[in-house]
Protein backbone atom coordinates (compact mmCIF):
# COMPACT_ATOMS: atom_id res chain seq x y z
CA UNK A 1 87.48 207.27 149.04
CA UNK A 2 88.34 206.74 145.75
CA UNK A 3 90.38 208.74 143.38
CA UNK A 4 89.91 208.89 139.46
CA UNK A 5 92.79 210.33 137.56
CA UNK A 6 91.74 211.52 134.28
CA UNK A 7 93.27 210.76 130.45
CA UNK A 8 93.31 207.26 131.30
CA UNK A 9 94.83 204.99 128.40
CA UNK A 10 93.22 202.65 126.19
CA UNK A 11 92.42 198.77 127.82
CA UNK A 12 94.22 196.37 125.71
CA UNK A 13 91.29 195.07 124.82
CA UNK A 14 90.07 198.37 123.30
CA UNK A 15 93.63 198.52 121.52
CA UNK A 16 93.03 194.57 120.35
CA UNK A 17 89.67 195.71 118.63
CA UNK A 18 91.44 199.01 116.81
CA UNK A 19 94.31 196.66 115.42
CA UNK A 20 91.82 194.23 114.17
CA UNK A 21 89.46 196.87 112.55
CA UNK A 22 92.68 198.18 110.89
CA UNK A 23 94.21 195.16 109.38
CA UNK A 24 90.66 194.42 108.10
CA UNK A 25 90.69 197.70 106.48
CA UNK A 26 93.92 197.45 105.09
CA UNK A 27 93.59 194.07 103.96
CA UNK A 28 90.23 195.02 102.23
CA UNK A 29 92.18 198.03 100.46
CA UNK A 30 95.20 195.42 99.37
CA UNK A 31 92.62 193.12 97.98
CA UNK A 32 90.17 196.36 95.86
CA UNK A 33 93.93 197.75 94.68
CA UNK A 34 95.50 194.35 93.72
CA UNK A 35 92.30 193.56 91.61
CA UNK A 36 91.91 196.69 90.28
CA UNK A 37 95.57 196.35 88.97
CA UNK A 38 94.80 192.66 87.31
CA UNK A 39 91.80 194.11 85.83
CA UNK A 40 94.12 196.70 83.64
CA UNK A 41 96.64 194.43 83.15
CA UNK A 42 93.76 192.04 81.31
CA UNK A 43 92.64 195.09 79.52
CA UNK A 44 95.54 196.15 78.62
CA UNK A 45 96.62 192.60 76.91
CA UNK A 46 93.08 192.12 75.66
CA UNK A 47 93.52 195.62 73.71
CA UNK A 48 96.82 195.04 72.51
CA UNK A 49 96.07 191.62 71.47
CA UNK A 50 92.73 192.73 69.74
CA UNK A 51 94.32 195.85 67.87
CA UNK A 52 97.72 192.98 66.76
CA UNK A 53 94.23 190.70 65.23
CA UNK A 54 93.19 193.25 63.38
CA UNK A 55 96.20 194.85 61.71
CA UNK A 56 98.55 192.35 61.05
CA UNK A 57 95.54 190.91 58.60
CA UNK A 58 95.00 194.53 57.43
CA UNK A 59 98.41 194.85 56.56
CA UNK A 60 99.09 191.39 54.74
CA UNK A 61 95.46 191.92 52.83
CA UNK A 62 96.83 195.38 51.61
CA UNK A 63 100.78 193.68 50.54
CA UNK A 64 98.75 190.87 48.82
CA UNK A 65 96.64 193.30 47.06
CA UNK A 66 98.89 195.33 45.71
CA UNK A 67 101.43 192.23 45.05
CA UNK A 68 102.91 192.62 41.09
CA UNK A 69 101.65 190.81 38.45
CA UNK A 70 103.14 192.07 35.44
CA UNK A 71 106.49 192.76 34.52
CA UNK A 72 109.43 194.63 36.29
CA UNK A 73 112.17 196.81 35.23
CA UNK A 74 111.51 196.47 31.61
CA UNK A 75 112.48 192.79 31.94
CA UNK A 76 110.18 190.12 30.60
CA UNK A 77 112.58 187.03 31.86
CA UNK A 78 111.49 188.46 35.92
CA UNK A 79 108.67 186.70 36.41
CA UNK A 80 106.86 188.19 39.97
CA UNK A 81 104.66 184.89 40.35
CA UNK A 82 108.38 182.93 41.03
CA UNK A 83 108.95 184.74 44.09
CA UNK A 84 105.39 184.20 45.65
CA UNK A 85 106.49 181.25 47.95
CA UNK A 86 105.12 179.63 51.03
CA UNK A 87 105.20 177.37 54.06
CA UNK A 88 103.12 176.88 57.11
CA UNK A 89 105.36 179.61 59.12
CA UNK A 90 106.67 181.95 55.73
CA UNK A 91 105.41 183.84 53.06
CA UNK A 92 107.37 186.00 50.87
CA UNK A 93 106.45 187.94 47.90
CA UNK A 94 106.75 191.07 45.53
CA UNK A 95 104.23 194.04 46.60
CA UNK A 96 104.42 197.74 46.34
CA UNK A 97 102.41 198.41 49.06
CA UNK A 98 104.43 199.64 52.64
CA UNK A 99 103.07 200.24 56.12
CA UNK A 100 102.06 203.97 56.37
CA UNK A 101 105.15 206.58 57.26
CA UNK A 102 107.90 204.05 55.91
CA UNK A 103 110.33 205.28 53.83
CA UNK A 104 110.18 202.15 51.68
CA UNK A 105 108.70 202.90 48.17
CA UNK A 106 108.22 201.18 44.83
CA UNK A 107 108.96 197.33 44.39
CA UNK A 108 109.33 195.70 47.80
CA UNK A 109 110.03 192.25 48.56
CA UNK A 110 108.22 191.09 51.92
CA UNK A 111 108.56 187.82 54.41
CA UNK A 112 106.92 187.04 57.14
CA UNK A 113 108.39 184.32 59.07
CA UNK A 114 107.42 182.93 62.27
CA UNK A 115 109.85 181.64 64.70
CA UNK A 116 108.38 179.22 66.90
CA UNK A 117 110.36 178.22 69.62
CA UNK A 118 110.63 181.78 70.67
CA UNK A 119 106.74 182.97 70.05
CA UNK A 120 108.09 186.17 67.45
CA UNK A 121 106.54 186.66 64.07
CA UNK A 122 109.38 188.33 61.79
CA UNK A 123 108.43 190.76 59.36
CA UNK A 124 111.13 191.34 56.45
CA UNK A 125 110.35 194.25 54.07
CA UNK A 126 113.95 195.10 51.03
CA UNK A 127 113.24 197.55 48.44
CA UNK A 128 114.13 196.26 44.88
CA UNK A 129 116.06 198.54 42.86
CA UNK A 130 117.59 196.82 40.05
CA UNK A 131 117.22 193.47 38.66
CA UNK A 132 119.90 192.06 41.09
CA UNK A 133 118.28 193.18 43.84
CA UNK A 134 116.02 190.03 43.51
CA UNK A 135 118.67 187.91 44.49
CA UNK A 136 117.91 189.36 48.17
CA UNK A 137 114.65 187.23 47.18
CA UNK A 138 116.11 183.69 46.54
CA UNK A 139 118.43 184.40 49.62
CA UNK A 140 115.98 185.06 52.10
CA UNK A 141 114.09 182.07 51.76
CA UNK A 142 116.31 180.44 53.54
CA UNK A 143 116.99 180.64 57.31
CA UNK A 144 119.62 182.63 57.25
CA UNK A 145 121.44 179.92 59.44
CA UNK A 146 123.09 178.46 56.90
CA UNK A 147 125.98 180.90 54.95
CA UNK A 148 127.52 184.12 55.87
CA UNK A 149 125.79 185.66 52.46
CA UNK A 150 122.54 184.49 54.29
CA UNK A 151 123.21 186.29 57.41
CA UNK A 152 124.29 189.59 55.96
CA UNK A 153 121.29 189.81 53.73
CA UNK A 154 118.78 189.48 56.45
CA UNK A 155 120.25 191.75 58.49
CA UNK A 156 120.42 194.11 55.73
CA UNK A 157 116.47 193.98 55.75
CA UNK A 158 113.76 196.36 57.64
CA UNK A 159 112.53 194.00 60.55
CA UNK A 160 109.66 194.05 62.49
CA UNK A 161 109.14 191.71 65.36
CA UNK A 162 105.99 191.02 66.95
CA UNK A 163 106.00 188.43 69.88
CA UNK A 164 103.78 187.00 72.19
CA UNK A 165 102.55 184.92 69.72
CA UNK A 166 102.53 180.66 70.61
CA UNK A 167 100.60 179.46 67.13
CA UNK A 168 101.06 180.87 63.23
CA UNK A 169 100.26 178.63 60.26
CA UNK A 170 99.23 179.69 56.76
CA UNK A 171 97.56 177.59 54.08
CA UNK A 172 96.56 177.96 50.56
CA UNK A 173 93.86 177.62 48.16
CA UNK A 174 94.83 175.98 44.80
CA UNK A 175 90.93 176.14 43.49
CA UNK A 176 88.91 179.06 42.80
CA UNK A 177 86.19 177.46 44.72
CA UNK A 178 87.38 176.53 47.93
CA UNK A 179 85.31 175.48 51.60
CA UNK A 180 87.04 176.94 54.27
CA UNK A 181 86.37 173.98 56.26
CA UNK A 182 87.37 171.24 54.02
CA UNK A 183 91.36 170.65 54.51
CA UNK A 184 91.57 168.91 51.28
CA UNK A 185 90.93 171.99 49.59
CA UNK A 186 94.44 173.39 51.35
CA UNK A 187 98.10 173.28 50.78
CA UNK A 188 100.44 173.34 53.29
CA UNK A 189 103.69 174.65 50.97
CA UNK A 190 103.18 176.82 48.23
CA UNK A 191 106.73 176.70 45.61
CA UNK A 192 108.19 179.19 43.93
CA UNK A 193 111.18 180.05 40.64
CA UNK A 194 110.89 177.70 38.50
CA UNK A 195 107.85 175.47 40.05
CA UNK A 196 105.62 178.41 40.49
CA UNK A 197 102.32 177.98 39.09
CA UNK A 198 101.58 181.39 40.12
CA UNK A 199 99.69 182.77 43.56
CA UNK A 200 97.00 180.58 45.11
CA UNK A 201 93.25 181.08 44.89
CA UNK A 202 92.93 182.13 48.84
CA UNK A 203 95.24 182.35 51.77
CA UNK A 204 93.93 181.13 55.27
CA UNK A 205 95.81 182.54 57.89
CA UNK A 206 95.31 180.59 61.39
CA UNK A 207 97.27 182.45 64.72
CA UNK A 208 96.94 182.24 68.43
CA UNK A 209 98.25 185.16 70.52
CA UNK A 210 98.93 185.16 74.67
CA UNK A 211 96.99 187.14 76.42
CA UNK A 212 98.87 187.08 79.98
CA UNK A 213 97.73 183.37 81.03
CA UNK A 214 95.38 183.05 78.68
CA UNK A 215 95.36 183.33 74.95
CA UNK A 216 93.13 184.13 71.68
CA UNK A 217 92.33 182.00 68.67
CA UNK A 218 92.23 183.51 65.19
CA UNK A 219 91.47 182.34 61.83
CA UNK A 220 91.66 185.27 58.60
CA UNK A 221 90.68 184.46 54.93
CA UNK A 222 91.94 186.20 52.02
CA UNK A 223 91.27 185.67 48.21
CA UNK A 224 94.25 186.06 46.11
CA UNK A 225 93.73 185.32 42.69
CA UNK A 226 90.55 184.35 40.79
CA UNK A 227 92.85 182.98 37.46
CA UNK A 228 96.04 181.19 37.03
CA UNK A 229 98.55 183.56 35.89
């Protein structure tokens, strides 16, 4: 006779096959969750990336736009077209136009200077108040690296900083007519005071911005000036 007891146990077998089903499961879940969490992360840097493409152009279009051509403070010795100056990684000039909510207003003198071995775009913005105020101007040209004087100026500036950017170069136009593809046709420096010839034609703006491992190309026109000043 035998005797059958009941609420027998699991065989380990049976126990075998639920652990296996499990990890499966689990593993499966790890694997929907992780991609699910790359897939935000890439659209997140894709948005951010697309949105810094379209207004950092936006914004420089506007400054250049609205950059002063005639006469300041009642002065005719200021000349605005001798502190329109340029390099591959600056560009500083006289505008009136600010970002929207700034408190800045009237004259403003504007850099944008691109710092390389860190991958940050600096954005300087002074108001100009009085005719000494343009000293700020010749200052700020320069590193900052250099002199004390330097130093306290640029920190006396509004700054942006925009990073995650590994490429910024900026050329110029100095024909009206101009083929975007022909590199003769650009300058890589653009001088200023007392060697200004005024603004260039067009400004070509070329920038590459990291997009987690990856990164995005960009290449902006913008006509300046149709006429020597």
């Amino acid at each position: 006779m035998s005797i059958r007891t009941s609420g027998a146990g699991f065989t380990l077998l049976e126990l075998l096959i639920a652990i296996t089903l499990m990890s499966v499961v689990t593993l499966i879940a790890s694997m929907a969750l992780r991609l699910l969490v790359q897939a935000w992360e890439r659209g997140s840097q894709e948005g951010e990336s697309r949105q810094l493409m379209s207004a950092l152009p936006s914004l420089l279009e506007k400054q250049l736009a609205s950059r002063i051509t005639s006469r300041i403070f009642n002065q005719s010795n200021i000349n605005p077209d001798h502190f329109f100056c340029g390099s591959e990684e600056s560009i500083s000039f006289l505008t009136t136009f600010a970002p929207q909510g700034s408190a800045l207003q009237g004259v403003i003198w504007v850099r944008y200077q691109y710092e390389k071995d860190n991958n940050v775009l600096l954005i300087y913005m002074q108001p100009i108040t009085r005719p000494d105020d343009l000293d700020i101007e010749k200052e700020g040209m320069r590193s900052g690296k250099g002199g004390s004087r330097s130093d306290k100026l640029l920190k006396s500036v509004h700054l942006s900083q925009i990073y995650g950017i590994s490429g910024f170069r900026i050329s110029y136009a100095d024909q009206a007519l101009y083929d975007t593809d022909d590199s003769e046709k650009w300058e890589t420096k653009w001088k200023c005071g007392s060697e200004s010839v005024g603004p260039p034609f067009g400004l070509m703006l070329e920038m590459t911005i990291l997009e987690g491992s990856r990164s995005r190309n960009m290449k902006w026109f913008c006509r300046i000036s149709d006429s020597e000043s």
